[in-house]
N, C-alpha and C. Protein backbone atom coordinates (compact mmCIF):
# COMPACT_ATOMS: atom_id res chain seq x y z
N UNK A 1 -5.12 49.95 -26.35
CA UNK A 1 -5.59 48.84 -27.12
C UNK A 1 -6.37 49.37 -28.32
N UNK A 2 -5.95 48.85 -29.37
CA UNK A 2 -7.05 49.17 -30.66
C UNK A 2 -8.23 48.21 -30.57
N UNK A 3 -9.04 49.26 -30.56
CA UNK A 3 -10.98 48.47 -31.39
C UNK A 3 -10.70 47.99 -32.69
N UNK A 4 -11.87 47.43 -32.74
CA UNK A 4 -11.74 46.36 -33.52
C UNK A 4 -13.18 46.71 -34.21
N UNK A 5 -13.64 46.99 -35.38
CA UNK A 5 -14.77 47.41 -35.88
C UNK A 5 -15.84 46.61 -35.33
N UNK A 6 -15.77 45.29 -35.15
CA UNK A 6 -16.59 44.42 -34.69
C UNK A 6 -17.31 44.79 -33.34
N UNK A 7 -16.05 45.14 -32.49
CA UNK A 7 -16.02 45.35 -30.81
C UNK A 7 -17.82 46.05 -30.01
N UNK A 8 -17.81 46.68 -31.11
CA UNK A 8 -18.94 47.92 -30.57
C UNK A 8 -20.32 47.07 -30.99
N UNK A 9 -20.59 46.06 -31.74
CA UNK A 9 -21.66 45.36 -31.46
C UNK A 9 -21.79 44.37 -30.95
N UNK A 10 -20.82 43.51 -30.57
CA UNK A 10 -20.69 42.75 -29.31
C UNK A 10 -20.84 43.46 -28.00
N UNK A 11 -20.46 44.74 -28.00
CA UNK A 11 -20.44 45.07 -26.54
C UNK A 11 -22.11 45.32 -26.56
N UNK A 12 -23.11 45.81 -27.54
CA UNK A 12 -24.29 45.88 -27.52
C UNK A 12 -25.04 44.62 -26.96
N UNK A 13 -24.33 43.64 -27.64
CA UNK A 13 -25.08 41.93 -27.32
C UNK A 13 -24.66 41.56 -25.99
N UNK A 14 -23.28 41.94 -25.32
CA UNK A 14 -23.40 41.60 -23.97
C UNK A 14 -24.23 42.70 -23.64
N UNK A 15 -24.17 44.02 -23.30
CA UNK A 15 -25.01 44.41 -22.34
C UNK A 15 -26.45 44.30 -22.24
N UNK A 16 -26.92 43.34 -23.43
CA UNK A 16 -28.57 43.28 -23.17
C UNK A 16 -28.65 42.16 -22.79
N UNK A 17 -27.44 41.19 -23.07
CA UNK A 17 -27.74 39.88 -22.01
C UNK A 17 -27.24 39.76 -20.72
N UNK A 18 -26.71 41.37 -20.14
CA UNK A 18 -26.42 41.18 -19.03
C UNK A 18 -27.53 41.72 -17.83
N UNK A 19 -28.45 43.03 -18.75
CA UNK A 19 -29.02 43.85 -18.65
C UNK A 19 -29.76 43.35 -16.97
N UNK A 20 -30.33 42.45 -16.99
CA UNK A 20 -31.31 41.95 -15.91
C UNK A 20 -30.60 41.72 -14.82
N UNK A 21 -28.99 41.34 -15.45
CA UNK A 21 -28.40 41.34 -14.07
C UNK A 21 -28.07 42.44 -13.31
N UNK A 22 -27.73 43.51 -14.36
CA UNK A 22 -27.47 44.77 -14.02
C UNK A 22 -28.03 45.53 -13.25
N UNK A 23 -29.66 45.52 -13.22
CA UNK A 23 -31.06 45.69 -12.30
C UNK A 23 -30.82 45.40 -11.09
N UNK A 24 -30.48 43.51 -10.93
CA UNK A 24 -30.01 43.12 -9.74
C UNK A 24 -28.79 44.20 -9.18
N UNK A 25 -27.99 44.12 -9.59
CA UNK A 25 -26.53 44.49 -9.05
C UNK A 25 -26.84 46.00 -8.43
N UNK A 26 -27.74 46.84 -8.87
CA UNK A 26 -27.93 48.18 -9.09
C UNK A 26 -29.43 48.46 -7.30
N UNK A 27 -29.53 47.05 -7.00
CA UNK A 27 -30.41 47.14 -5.60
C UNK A 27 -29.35 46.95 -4.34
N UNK A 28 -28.22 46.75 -4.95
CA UNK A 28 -26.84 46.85 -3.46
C UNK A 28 -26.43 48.13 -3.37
N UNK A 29 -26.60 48.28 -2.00
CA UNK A 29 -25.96 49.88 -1.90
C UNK A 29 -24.68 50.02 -2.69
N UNK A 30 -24.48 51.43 -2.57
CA UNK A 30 -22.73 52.17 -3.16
C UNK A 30 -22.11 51.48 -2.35
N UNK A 31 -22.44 51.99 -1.12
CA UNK A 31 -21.36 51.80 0.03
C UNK A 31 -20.88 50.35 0.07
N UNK A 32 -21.47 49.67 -0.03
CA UNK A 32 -21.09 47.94 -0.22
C UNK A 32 -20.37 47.67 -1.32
N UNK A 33 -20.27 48.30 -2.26
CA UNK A 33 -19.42 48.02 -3.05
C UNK A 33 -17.81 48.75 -2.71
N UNK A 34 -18.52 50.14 -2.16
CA UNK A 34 -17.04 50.77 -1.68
C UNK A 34 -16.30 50.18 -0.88
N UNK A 35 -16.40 49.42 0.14
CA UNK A 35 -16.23 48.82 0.96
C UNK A 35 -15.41 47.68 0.39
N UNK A 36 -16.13 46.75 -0.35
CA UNK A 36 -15.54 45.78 -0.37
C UNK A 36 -14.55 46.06 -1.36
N UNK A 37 -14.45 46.53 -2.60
CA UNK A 37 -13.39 47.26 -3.56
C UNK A 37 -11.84 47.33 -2.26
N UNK A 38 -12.41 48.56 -1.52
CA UNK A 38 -11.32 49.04 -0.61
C UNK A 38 -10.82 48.33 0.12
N UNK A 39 -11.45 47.31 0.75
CA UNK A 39 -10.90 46.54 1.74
C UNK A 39 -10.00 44.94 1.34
N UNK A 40 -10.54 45.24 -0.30
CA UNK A 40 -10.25 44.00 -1.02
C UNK A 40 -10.93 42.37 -0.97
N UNK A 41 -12.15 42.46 -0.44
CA UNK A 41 -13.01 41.56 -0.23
C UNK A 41 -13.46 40.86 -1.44
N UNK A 42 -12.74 40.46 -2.26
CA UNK A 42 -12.97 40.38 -4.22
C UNK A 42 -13.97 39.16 -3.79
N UNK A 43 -14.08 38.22 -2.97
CA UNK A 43 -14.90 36.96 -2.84
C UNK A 43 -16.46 37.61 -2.23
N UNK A 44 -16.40 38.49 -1.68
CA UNK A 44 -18.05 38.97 -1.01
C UNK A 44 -18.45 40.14 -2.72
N UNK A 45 -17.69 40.37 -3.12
CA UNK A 45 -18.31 40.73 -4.54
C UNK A 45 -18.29 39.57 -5.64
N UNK A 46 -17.47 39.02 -5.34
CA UNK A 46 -18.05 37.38 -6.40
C UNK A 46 -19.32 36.96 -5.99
N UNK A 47 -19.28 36.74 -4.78
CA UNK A 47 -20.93 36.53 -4.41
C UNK A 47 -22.00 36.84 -4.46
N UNK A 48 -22.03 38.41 -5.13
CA UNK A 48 -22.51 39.41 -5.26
C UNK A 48 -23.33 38.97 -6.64
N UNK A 49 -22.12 39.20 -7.53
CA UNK A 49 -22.22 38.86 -8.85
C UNK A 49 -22.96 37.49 -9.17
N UNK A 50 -22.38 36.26 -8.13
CA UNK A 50 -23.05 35.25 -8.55
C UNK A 50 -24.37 35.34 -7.94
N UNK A 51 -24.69 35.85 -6.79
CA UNK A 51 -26.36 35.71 -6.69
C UNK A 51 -27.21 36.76 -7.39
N UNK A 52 -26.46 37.64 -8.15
CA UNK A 52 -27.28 38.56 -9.95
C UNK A 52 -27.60 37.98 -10.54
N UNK A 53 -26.71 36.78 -10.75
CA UNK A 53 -26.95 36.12 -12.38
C UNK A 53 -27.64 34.85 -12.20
N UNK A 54 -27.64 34.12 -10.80
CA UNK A 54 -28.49 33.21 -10.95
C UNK A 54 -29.89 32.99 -11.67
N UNK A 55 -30.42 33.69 -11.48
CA UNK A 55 -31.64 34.03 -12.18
C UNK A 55 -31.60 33.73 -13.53
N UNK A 56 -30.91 34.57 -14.26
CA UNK A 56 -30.70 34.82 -15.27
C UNK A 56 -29.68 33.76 -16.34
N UNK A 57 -28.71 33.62 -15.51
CA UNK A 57 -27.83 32.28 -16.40
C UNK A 57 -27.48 31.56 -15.65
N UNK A 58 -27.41 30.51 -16.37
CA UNK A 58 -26.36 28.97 -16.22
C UNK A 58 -25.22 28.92 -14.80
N UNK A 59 -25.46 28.33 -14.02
CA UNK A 59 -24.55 28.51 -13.09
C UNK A 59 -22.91 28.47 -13.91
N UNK A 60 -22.31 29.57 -13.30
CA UNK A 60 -20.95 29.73 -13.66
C UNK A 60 -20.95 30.70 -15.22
N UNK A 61 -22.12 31.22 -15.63
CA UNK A 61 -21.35 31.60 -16.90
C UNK A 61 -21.24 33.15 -16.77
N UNK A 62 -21.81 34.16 -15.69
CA UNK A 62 -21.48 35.65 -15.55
C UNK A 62 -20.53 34.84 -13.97
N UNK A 63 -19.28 35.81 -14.14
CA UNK A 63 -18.60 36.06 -12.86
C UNK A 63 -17.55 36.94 -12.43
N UNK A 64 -17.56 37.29 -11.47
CA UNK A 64 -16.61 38.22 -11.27
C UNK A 64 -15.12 38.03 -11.88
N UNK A 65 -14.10 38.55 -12.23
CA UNK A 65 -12.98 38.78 -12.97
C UNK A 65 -11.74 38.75 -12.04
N UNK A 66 -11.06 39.52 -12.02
CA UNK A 66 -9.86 40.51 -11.30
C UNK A 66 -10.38 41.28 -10.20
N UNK A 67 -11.23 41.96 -10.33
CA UNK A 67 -11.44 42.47 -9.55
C UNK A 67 -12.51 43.36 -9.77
N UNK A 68 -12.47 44.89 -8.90
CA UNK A 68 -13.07 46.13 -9.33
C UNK A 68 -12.26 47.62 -8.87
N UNK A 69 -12.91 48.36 -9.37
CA UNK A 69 -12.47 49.87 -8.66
C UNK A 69 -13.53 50.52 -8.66
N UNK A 70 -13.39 51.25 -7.45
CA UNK A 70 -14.46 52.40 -6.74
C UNK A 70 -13.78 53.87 -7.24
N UNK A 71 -14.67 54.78 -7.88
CA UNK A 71 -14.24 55.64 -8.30
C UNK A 71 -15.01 56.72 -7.41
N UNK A 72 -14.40 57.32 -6.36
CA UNK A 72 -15.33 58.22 -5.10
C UNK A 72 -14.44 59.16 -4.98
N UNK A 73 -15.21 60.72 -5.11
CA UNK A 73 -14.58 61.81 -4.72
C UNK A 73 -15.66 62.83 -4.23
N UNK A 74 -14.93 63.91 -3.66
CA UNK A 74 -15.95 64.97 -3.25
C UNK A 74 -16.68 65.37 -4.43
N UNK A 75 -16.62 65.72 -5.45
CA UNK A 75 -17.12 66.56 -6.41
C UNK A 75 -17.96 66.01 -7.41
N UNK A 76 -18.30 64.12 -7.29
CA UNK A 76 -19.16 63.84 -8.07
C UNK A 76 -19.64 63.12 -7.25
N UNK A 77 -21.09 61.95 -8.07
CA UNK A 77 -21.34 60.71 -7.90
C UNK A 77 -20.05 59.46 -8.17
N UNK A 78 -20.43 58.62 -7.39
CA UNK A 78 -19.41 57.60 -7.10
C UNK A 78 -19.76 56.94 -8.67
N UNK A 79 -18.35 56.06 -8.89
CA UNK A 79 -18.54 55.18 -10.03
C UNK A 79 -17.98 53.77 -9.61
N UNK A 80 -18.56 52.78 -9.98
CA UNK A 80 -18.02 50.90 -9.90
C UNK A 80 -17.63 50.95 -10.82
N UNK A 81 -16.42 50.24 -10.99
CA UNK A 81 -16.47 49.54 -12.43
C UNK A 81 -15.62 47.66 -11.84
N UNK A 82 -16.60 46.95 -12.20
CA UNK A 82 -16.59 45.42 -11.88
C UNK A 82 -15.86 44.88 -13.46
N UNK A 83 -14.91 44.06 -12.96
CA UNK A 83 -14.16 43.19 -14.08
C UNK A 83 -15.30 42.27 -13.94
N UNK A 84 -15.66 41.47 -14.94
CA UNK A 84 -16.54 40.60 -15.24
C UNK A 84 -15.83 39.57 -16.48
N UNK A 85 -16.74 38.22 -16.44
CA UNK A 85 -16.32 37.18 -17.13
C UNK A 85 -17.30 36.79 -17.95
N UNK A 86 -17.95 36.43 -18.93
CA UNK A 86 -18.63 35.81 -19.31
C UNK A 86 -18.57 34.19 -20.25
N UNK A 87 -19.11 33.04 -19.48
CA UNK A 87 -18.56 32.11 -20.13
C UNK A 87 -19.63 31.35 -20.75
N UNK A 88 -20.44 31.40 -21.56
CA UNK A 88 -21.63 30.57 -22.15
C UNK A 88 -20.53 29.59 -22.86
N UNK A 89 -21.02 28.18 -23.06
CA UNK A 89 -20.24 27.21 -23.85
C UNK A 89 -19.76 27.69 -25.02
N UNK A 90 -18.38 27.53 -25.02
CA UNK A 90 -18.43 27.98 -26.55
C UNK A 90 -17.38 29.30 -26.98
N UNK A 91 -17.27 29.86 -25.28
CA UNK A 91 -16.69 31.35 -25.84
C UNK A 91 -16.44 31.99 -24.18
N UNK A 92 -15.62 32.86 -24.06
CA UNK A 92 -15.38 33.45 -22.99
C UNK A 92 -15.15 34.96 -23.56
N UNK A 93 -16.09 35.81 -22.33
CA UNK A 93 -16.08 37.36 -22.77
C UNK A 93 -15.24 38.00 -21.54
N UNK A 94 -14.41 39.04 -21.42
CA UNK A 94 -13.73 39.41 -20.52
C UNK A 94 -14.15 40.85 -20.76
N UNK A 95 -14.78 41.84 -20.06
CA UNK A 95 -15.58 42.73 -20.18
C UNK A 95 -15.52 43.73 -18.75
N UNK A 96 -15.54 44.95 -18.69
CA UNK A 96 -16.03 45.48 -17.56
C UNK A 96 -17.38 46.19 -17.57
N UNK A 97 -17.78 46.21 -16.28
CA UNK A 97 -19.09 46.84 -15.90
C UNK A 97 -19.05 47.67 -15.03
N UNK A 98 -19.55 49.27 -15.65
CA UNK A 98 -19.07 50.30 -14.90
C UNK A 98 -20.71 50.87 -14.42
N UNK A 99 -20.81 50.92 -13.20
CA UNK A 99 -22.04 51.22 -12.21
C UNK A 99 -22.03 52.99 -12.31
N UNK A 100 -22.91 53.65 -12.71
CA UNK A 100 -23.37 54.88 -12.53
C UNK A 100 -23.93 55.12 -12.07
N UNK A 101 -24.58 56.50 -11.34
CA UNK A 101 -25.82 57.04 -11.01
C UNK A 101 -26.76 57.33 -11.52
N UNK A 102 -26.76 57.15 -12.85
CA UNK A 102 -27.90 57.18 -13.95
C UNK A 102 -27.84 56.35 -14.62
N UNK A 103 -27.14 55.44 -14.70
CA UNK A 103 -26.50 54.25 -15.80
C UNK A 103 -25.25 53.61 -15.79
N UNK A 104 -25.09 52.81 -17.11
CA UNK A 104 -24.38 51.58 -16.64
C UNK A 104 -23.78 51.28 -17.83
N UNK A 105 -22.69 50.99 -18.42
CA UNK A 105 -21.65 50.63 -19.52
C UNK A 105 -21.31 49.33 -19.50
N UNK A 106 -21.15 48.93 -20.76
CA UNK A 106 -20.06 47.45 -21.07
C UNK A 106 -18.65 48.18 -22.09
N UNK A 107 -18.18 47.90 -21.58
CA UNK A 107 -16.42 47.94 -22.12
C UNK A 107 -15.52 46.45 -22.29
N UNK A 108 -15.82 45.73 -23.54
CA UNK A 108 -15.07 44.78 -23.63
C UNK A 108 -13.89 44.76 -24.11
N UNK A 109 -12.95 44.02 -22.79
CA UNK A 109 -11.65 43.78 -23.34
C UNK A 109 -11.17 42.19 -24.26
N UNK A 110 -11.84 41.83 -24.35
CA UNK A 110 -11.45 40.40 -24.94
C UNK A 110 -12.62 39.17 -25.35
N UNK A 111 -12.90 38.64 -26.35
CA UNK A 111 -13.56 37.29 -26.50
C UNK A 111 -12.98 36.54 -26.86
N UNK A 112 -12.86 35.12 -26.60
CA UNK A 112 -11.94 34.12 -26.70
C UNK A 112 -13.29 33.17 -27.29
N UNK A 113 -13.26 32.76 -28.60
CA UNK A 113 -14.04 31.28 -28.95
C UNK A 113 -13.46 30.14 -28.96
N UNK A 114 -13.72 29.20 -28.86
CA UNK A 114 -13.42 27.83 -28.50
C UNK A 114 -12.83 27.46 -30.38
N UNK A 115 -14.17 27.40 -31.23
CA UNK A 115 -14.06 27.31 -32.30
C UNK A 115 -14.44 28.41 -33.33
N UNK A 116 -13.03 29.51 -33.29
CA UNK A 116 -13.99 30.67 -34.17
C UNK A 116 -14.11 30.59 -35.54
N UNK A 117 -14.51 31.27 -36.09
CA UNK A 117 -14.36 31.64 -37.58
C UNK A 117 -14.17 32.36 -38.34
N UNK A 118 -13.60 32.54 -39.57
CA UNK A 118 -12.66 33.31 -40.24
C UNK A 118 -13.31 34.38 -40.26
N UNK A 119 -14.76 34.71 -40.51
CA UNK A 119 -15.15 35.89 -40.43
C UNK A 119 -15.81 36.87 -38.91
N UNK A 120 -15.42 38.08 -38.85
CA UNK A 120 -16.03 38.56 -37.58
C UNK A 120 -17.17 38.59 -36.93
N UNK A 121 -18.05 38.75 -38.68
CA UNK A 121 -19.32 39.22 -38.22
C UNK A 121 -20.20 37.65 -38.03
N UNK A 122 -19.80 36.64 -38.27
CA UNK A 122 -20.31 35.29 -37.73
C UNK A 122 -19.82 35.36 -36.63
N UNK A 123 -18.72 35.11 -35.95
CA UNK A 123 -18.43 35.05 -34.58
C UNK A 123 -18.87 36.11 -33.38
N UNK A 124 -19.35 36.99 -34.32
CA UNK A 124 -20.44 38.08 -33.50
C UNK A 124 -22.04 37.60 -33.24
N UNK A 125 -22.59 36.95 -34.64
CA UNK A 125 -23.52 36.29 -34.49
C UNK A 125 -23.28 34.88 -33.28
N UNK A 126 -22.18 34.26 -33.27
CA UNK A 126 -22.08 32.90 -32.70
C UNK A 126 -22.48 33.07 -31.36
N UNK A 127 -21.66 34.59 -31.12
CA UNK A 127 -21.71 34.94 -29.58
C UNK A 127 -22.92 35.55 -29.36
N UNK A 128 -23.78 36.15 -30.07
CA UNK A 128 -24.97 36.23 -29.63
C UNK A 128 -26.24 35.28 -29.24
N UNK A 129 -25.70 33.84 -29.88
CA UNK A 129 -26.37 32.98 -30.03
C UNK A 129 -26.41 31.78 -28.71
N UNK A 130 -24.62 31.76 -28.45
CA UNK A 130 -23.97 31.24 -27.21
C UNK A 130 -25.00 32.23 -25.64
N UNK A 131 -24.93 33.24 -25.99
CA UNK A 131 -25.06 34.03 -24.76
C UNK A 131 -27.13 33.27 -24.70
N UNK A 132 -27.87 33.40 -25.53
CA UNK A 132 -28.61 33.37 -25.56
C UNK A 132 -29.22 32.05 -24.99
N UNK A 133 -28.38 31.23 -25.27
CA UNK A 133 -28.37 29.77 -25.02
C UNK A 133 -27.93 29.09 -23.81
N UNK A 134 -26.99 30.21 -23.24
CA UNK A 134 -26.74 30.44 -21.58
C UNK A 134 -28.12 30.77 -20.37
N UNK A 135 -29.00 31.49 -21.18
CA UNK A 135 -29.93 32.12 -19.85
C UNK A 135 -30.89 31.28 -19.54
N UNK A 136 -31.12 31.39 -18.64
CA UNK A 136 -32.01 30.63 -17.81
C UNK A 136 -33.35 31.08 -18.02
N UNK A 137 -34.60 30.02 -18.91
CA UNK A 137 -36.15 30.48 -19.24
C UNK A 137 -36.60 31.03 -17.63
N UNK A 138 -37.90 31.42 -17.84
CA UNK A 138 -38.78 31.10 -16.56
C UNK A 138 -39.09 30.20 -16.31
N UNK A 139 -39.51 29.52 -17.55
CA UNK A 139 -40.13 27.80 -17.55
C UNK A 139 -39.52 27.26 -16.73
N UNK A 140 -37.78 27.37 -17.12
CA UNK A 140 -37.00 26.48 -16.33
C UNK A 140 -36.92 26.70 -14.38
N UNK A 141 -37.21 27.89 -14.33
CA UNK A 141 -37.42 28.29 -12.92
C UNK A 141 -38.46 27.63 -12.28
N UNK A 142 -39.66 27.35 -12.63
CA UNK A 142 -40.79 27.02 -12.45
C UNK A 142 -40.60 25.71 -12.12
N UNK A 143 -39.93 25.12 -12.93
CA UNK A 143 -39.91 23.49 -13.40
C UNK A 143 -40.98 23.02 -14.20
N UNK A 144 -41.59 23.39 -15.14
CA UNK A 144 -42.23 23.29 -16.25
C UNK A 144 -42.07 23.00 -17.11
């Protein structure tokens, strides 16, 4: 697939609005993810994903994708990489999230806007703006 000059600062704007979920996701063991990858349990890792993001966004707008792959061998640390969705009103991000032992990547394959616009670097802004408008305050946690 060709990048897209745009690509590389969108993938910046999702991973800092995913960032908190990422924290979450990163307190489940390896092995639970190995597991379910291998055994094909794609719904006990949707669940996964959706009790990350509650916190953080809008019911329904981070969710699991296709799937994932477990990347495990003798000679390194294990790697995740989770297909992910992102849907704030307005726009859908199709993205993966690859789990490290020191860290953590966004690799986007696709944004879809509802209503885009002719230029990139607005629809880069739009989507930063959409995502932003997805998360859930504290206030709102509180009920305040």
């Amino acid at each position: 697939m060709n990048r897209q000059p745009h690509t590389s600062s969108r993938e910046v704007i999702v991973a800092h609005a995913i960032e908190p979920v990422v924290a979450e996701l990163r307190l489940i063991d390896v092995a639970d993810y190995i597991a379910f990858i291998r055994l094909e349990h794609f719904a006990c890792l949707a669940d996964l994903v959706d009790s990350a993001a509650e916190l953080y966004f809008m019911p329904g707008t981070l969710r699991l994708g296709h799937g994932g792959e477990a990347h495990v061998d003798w000679s390194g640390s294990p790697r995740i990489v989770l297909d992910l969705e992102l849907r704030p009103q307005g726009a859908t991000v199709y993205f993966q999230l690859t789990l490290a032992e020191n860290d953590a990547s966004v690799v986007l394959n696709y944004v879809l806007f509802e209503q885009p616009d002719e230029d990139p670097g607005r629809n880069t802004q739009m989507l930063e703006e959409l995502l932003e408008r997805a998360r859930i305050r504290k206030a709102e946690i509180v009920g305040e």
